[in-house]
Protein backbone atom coordinates (compact mmCIF):
# COMPACT_ATOMS: atom_id res chain seq x y z
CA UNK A 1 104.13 8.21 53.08
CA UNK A 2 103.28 6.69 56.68
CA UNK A 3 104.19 3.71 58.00
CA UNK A 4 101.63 3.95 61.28
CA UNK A 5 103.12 0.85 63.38
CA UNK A 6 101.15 0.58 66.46
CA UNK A 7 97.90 2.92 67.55
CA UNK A 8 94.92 4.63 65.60
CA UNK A 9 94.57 8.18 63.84
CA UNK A 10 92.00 9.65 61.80
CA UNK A 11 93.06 11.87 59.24
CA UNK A 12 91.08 14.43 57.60
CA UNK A 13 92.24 16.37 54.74
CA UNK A 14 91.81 19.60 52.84
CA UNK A 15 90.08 18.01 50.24
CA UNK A 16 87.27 16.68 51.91
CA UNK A 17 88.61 12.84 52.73
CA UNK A 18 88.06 11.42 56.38
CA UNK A 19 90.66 8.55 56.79
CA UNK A 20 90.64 6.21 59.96
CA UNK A 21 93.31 3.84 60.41
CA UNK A 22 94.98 1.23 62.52
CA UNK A 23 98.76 0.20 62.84
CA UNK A 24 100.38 -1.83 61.06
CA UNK A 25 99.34 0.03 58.37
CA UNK A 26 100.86 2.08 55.44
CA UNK A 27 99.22 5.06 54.38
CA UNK A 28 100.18 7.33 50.97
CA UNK A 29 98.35 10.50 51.18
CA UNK A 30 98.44 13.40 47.81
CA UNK A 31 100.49 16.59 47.63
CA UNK A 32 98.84 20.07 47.76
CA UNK A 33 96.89 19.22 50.62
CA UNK A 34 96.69 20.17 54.21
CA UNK A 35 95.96 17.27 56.82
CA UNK A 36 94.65 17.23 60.43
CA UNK A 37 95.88 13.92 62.69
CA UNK A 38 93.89 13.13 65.73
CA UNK A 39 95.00 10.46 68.05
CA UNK A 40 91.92 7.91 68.98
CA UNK A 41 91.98 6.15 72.04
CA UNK A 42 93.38 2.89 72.06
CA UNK A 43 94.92 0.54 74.69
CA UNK A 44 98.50 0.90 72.39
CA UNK A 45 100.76 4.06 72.30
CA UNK A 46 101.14 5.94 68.83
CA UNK A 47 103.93 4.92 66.78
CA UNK A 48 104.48 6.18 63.08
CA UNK A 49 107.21 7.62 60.84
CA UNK A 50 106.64 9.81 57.94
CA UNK A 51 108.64 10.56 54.64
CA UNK A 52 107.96 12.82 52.06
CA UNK A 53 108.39 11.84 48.33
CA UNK A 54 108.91 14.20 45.55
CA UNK A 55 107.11 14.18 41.89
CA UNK A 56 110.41 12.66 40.34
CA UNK A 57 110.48 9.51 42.64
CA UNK A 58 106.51 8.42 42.41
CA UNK A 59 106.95 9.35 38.68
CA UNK A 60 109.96 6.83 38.49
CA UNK A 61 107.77 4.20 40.14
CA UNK A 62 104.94 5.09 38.11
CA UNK A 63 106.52 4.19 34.57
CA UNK A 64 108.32 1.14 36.43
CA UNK A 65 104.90 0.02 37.42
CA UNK A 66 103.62 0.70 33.44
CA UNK A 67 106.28 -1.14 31.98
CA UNK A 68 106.28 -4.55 34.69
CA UNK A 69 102.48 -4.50 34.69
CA UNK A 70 101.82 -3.86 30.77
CA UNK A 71 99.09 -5.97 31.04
CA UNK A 72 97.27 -4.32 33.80
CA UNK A 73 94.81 -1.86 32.33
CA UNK A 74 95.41 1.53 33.94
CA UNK A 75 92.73 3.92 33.85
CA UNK A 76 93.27 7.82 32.44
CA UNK A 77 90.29 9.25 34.46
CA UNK A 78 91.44 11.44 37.24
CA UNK A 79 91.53 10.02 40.87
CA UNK A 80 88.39 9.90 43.07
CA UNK A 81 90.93 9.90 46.43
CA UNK A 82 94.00 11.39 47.88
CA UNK A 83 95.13 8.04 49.70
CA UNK A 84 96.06 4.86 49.59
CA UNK A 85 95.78 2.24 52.07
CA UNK A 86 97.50 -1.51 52.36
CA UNK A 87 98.60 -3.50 55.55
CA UNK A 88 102.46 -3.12 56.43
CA UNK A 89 103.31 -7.01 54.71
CA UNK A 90 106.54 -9.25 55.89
CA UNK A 91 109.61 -7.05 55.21
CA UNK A 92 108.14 -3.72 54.35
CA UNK A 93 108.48 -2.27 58.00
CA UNK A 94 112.42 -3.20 57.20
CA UNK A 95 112.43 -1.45 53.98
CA UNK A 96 110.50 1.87 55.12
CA UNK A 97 113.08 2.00 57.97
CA UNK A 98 115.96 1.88 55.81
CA UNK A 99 114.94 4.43 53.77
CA UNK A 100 113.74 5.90 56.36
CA UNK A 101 117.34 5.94 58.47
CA UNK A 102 119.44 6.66 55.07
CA UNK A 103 117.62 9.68 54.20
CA UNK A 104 118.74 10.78 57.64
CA UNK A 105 122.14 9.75 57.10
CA UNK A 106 123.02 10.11 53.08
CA UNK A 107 124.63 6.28 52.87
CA UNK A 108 122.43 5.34 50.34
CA UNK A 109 122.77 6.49 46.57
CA UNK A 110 119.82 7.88 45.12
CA UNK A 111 119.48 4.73 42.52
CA UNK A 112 119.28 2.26 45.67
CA UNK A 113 116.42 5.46 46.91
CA UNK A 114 114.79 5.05 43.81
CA UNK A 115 114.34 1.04 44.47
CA UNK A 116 113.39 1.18 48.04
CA UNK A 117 110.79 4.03 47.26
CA UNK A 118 109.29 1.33 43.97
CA UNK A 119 109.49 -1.27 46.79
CA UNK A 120 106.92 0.44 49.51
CA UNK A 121 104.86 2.30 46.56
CA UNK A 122 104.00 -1.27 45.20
CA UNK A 123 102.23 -2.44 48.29
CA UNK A 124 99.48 -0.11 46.61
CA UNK A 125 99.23 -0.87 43.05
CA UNK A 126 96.63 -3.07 43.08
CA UNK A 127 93.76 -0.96 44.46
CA UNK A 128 91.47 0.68 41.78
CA UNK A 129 92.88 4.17 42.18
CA UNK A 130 96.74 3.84 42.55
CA UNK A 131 97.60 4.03 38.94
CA UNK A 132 95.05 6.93 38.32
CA UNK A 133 96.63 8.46 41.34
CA UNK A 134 100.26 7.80 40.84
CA UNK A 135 99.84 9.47 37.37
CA UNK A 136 98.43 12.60 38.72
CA UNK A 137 101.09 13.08 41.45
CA UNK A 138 104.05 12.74 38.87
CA UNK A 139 103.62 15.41 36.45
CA UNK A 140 105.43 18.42 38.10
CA UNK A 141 103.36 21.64 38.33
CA UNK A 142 104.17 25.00 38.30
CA UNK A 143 102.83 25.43 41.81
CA UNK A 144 105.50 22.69 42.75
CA UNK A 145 108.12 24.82 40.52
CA UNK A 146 107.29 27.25 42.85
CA UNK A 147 107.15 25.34 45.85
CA UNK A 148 110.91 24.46 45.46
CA UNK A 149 111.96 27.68 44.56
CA UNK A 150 110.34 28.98 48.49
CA UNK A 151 111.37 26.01 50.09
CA UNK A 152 115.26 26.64 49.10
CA UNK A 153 115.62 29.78 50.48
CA UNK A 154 112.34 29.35 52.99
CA UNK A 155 113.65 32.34 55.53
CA UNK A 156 113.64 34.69 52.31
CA UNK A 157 110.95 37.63 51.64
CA UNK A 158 109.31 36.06 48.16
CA UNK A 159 107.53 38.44 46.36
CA UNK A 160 105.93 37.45 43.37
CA UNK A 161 108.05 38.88 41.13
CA UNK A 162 111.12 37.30 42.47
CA UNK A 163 109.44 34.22 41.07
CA UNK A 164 108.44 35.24 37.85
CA UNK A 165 112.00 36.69 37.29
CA UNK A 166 113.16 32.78 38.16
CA UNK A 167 110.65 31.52 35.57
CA UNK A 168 111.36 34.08 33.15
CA UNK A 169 107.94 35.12 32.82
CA UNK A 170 105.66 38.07 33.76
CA UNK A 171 103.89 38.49 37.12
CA UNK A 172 100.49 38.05 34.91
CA UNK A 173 101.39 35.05 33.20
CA UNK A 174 102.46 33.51 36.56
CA UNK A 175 99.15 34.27 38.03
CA UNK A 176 96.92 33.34 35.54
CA UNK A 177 98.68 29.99 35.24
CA UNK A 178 98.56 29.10 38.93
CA UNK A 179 95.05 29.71 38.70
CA UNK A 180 94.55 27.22 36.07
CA UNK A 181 95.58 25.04 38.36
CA UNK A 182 93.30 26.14 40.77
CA UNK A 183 96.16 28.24 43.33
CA UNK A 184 97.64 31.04 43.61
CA UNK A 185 101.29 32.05 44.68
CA UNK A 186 100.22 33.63 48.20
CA UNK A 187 98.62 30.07 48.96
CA UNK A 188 101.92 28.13 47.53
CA UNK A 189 104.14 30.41 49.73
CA UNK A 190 101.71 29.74 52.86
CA UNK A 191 102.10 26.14 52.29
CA UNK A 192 106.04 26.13 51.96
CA UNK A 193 106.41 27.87 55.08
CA UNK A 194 104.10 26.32 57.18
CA UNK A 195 105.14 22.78 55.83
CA UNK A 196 108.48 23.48 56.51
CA UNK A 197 107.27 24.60 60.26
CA UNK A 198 105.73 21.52 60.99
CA UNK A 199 109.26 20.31 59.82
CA UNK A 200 111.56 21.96 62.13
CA UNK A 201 109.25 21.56 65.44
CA UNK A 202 109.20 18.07 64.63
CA UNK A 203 113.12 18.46 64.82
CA UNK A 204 112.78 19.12 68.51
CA UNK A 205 116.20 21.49 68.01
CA UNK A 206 114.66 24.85 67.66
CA UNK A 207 111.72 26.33 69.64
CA UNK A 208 108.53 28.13 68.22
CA UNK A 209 110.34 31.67 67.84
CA UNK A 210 113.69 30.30 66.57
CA UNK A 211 111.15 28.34 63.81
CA UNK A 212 109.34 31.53 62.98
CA UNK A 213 112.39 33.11 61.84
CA UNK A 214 113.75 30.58 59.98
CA UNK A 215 110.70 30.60 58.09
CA UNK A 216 110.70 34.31 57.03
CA UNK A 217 108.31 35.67 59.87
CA UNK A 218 109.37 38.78 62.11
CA UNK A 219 106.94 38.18 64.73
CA UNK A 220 106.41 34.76 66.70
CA UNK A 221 103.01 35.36 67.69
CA UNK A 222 101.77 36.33 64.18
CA UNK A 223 103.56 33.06 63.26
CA UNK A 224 101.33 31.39 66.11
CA UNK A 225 98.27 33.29 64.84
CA UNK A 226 99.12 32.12 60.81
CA UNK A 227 100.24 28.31 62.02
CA UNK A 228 97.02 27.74 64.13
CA UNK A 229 94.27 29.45 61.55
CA UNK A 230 96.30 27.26 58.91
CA UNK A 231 96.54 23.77 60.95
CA UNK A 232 93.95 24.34 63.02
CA UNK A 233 96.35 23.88 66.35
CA UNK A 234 99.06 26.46 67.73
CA UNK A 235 102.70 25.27 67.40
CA UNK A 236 102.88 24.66 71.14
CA UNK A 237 99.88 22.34 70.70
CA UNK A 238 101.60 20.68 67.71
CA UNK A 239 104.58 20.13 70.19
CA UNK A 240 102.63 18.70 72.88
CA UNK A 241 100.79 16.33 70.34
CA UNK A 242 104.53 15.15 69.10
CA UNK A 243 105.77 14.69 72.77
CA UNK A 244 102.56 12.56 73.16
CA UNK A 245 103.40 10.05 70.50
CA UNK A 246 107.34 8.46 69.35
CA UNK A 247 107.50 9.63 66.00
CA UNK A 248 110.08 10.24 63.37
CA UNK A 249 109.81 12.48 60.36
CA UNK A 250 112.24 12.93 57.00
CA UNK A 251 113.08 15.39 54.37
């Protein structure tokens, strides 16, 4: 979820969306996808925070949304998009923030989370595909199983049979689930480590070989090589793209 406050960026994602937008706006863009962020020219200086939301907490706002709004027909077709657009309204700036700040900081319980989260994910449910959308996004998959697993321990050597023995199920069985759902567990283990990259650099505490470690690679310039043919920018790129904006980004 991005709260973009002042500037323009076009995003365009992995599967196949081009999204240009202007602060204030809020922006709600899918899991299991990789996104590119260029800066367009404008006369005002980037400005946006980020925070990531889990399956659990846009599932909890899902069946909030099904049981206040039982008389809004939602659709069971699968979404046509990957985002969500709606202008940052009166107060939502102050409740993005808050979360925003307590996620940093722990004060708030996770039933207060849970609210805030409902709050900001409601700005959207009135266009056509938010319910189709939020539906998809909150059933858990086993790639996201797996995700959590990597992301735990991210500076550990997975193997795929480390993962099956944490599933309790074979190494073929693992596989031929993940490709029903159109992955596989090399391409889940890319994504944890390079998402948790981007995630430390944007920390500004560790630099670009201290971040390759931490993420299970031996070598910082095969990191470099596996970052940039992944995100389509080096990390010292990435850096210099952060520097050039005030930014904030969450767990």
């Amino acid at each position: 979820l991005i709260k973009l406050t002042t500037g323009k960026i076009s995003i365009t994602t992995s599967s196949g969306e081009y999204i240009t937008a202007s602060g204030p706006m809020l922006i709600f863009l899918a899991k299991d996808q990789t996104i590119h962020i260029t800066m367009e020219e404008t006369h005002e200086q980037l400005n946006y925070n980020l925070i990531e939301l889990d399956s659990a907490s846009i599932k909890n706002a899902y069946n909030f949304f099904l049981y206040e709004h039982a008389d809004f027909s939602a659709p069971l077709t699968k979404p046509t998009t990957k985002h969500l657009l709606a202008p940052i309204e009166t107060g939502v700036a102050r409740v993005f923030n808050l979360l925003h700040s307590s996620n940093k900081s722990q004060k708030l319980s996770q039933d207060k989370k849970e609210y805030l989260i409902r709050f900001l994910l409601s700005e959207f449910i009135y266009e056509p595909e938010a319910f189709a959308l939020f539906r998809e996004l909150s059933q858990n998959t086993l790639a996201e199983n797996i995700y959590n697993i990597i992301i735990s321990d991210i500076s550990r050597k997975w193997a795929l049979k480390d993962i099956s023995d944490s599933l309790y199920m074979s190494c073929s069985t693992l596989k031929r689930k993940l490709k029903q759902e159109n992955t596989s567990f090399s391409e889940v283990y890319l994504n944890a480590r390079m998402n948790k990259a981007t995630k430390l650099l944007r920390n500004s505490e560790y630099n670009i070989t201290r971040v390759a470690y931490m993420c299970g690679y031996d070598s910082a310039s095969y990191f470099t090589c596996v970052f940039k043919k992944h995100f389509k920018t080096t990390p010292s790129e990435f850096l210099a793209f952060l520097s050039s904006s005030r930014h904030q980004y969450v767990n």
